[in-house]
C-alpha atoms as a PDB file:
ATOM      1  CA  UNK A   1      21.298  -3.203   3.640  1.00  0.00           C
ATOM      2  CA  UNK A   2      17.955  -2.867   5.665  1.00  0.00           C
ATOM      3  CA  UNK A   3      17.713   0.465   7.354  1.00  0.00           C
ATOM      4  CA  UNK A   4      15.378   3.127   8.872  1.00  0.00           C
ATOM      5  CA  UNK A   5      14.529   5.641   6.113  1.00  0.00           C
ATOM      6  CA  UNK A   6      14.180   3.401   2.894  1.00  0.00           C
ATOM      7  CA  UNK A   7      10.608   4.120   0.753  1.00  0.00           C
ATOM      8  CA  UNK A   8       9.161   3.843  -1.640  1.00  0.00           C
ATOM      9  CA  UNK A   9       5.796   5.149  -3.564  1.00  0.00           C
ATOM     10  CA  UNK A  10       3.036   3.377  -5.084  1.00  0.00           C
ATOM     11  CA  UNK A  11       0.233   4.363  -6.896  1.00  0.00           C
ATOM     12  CA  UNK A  12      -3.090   3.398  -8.736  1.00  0.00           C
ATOM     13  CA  UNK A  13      -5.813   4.941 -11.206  1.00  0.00           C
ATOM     14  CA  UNK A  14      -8.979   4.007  -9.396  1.00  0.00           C
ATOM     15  CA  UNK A  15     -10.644   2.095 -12.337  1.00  0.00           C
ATOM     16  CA  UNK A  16     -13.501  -0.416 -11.709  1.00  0.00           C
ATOM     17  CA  UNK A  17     -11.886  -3.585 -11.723  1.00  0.00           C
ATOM     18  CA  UNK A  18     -10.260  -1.732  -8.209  1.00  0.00           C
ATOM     19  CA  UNK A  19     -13.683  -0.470  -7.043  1.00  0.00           C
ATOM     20  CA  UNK A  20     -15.895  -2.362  -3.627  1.00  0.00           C
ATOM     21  CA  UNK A  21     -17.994  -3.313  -6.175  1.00  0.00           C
ATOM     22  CA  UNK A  22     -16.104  -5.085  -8.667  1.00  0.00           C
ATOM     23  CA  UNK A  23     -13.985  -6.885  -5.992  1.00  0.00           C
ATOM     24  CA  UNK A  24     -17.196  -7.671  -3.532  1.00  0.00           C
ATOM     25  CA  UNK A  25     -16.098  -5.638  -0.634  1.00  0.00           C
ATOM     26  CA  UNK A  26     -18.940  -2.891  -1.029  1.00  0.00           C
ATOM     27  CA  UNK A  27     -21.791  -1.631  -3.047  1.00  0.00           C
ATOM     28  CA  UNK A  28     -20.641   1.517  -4.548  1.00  0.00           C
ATOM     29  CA  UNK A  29     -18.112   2.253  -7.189  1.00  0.00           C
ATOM     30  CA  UNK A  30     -15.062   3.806  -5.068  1.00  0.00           C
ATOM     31  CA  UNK A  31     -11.699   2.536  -4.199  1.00  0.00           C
ATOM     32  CA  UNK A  32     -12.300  -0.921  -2.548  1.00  0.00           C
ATOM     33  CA  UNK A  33     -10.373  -0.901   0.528  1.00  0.00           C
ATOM     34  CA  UNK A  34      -8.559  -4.565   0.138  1.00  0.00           C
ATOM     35  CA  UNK A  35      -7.533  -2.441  -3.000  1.00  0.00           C
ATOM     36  CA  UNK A  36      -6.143  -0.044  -0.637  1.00  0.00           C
ATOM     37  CA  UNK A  37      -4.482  -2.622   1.638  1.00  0.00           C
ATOM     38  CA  UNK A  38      -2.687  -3.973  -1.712  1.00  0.00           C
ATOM     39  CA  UNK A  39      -1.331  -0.929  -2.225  1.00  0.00           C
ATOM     40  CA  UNK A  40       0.161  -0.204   0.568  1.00  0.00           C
ATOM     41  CA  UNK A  41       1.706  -3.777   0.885  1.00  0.00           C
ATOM     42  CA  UNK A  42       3.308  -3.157  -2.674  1.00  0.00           C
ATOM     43  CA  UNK A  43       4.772  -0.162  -1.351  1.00  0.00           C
ATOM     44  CA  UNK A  44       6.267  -1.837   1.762  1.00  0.00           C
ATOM     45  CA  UNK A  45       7.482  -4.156  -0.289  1.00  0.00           C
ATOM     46  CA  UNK A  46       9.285  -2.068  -2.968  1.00  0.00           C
ATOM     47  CA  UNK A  47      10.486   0.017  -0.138  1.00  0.00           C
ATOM     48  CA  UNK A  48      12.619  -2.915   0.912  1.00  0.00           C
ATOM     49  CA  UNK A  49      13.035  -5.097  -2.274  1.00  0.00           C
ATOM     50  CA  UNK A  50      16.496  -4.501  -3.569  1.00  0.00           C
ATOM     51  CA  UNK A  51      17.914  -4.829  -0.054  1.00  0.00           C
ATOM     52  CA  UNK A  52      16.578  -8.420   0.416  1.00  0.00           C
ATOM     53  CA  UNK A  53      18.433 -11.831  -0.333  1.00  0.00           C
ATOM     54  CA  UNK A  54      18.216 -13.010  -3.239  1.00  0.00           C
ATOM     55  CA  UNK A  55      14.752 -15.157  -3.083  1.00  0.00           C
ATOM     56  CA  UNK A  56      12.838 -13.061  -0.365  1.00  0.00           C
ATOM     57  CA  UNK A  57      10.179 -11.086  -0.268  1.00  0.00           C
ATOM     58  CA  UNK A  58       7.930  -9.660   2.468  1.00  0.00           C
ATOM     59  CA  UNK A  59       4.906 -10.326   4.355  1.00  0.00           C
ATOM     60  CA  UNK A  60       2.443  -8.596   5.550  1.00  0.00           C
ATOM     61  CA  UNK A  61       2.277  -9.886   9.826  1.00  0.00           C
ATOM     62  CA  UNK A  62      -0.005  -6.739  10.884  1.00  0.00           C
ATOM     63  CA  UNK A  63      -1.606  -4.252   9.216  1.00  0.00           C
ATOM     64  CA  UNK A  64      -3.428  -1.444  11.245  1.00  0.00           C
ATOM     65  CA  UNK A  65      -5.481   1.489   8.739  1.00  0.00           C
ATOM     66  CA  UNK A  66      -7.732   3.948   9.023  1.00  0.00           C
ATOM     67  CA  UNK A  67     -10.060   4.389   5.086  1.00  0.00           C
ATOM     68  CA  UNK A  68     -11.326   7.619   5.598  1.00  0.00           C
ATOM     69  CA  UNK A  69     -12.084   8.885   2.580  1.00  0.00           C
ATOM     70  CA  UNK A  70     -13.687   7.453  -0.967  1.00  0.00           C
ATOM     71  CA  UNK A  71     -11.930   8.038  -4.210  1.00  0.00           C
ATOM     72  CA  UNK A  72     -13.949   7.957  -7.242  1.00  0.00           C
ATOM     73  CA  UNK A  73     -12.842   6.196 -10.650  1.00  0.00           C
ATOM     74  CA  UNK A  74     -10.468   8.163 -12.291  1.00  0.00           C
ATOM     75  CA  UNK A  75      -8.599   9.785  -8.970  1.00  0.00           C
ATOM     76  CA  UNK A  76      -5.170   8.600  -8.792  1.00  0.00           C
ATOM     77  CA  UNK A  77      -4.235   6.803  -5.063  1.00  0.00           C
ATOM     78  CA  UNK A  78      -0.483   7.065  -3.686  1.00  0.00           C
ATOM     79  CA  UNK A  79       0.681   4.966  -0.920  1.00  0.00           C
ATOM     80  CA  UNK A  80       4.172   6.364   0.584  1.00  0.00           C
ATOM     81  CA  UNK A  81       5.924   3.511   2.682  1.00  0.00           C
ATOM     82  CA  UNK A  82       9.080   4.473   4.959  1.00  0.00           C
ATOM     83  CA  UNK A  83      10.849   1.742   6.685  1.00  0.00           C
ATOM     84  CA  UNK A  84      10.604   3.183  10.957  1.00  0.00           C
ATOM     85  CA  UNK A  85      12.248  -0.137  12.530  1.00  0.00           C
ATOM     86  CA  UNK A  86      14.646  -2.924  11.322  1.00  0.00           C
ATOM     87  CA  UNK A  87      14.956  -5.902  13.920  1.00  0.00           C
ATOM     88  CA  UNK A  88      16.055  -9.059  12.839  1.00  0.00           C
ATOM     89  CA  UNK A  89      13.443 -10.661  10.162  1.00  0.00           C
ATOM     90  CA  UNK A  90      10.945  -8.119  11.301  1.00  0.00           C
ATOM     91  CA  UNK A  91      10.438  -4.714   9.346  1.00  0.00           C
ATOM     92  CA  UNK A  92       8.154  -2.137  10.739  1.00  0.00           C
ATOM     93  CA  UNK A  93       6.832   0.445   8.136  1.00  0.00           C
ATOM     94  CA  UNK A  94       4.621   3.587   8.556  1.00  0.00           C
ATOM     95  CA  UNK A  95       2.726   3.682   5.370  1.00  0.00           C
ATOM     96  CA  UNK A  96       0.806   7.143   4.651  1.00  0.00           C
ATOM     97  CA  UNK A  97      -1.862   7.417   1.797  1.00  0.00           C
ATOM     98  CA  UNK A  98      -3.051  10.277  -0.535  1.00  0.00           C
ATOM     99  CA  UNK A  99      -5.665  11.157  -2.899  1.00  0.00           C
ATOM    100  CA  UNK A 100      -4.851  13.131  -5.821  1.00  0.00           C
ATOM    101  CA  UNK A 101      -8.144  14.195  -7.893  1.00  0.00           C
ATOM    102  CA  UNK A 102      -7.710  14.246 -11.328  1.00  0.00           C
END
């Protein structure tokens, strides 16, 4: 059943097939942000998967971020999803994002 309070985690070794570079978004070898944006839409939609019909998936409708800070290949990227509003079709998810150094 869809409800407030289901997540789910992603997360990704920054390598450079996922850098601006490789993936024509930038010029320098950091985390691309559409790599970013993936990221967090595979965590929305694991947050939610086993709760769907059979056959569904998600969406992504509107996406609002803030990138704030480069991560370097080799520093491992988490994207925490939490569902924060079911209404009908329509799943609203705050999605928070951390960069763990290795």
């Amino acid at each position: 059943m869809l409800e407030v309070g289901l997540k789910h985690t992603s997360e990704l070794t920054v390598s450079e097939a996922t850098t601006a570079i490789q993936v024509g978004s930038g010029d320098m070898l950091v985390l691309a942000t559409p790599m970013m944006m993936a990221l967090m839409e595979n965590a929305a939609m694991l947050a939610v998967k086993d709760e769907l019909p059979n056959g569904c998936t998600t969406v992504g409708g509107h996406i609002e971020s803030s990138h704030l800070k480069p991560s370097k290949i080799g520093d491992v990227v988490k994207a925490m999803a939490e569902v924060t509003k079911v209404e009908g079709k329509k799943i609203e998810l705050s999605i928070t994002s951390q960069n763990t150094k290795q």
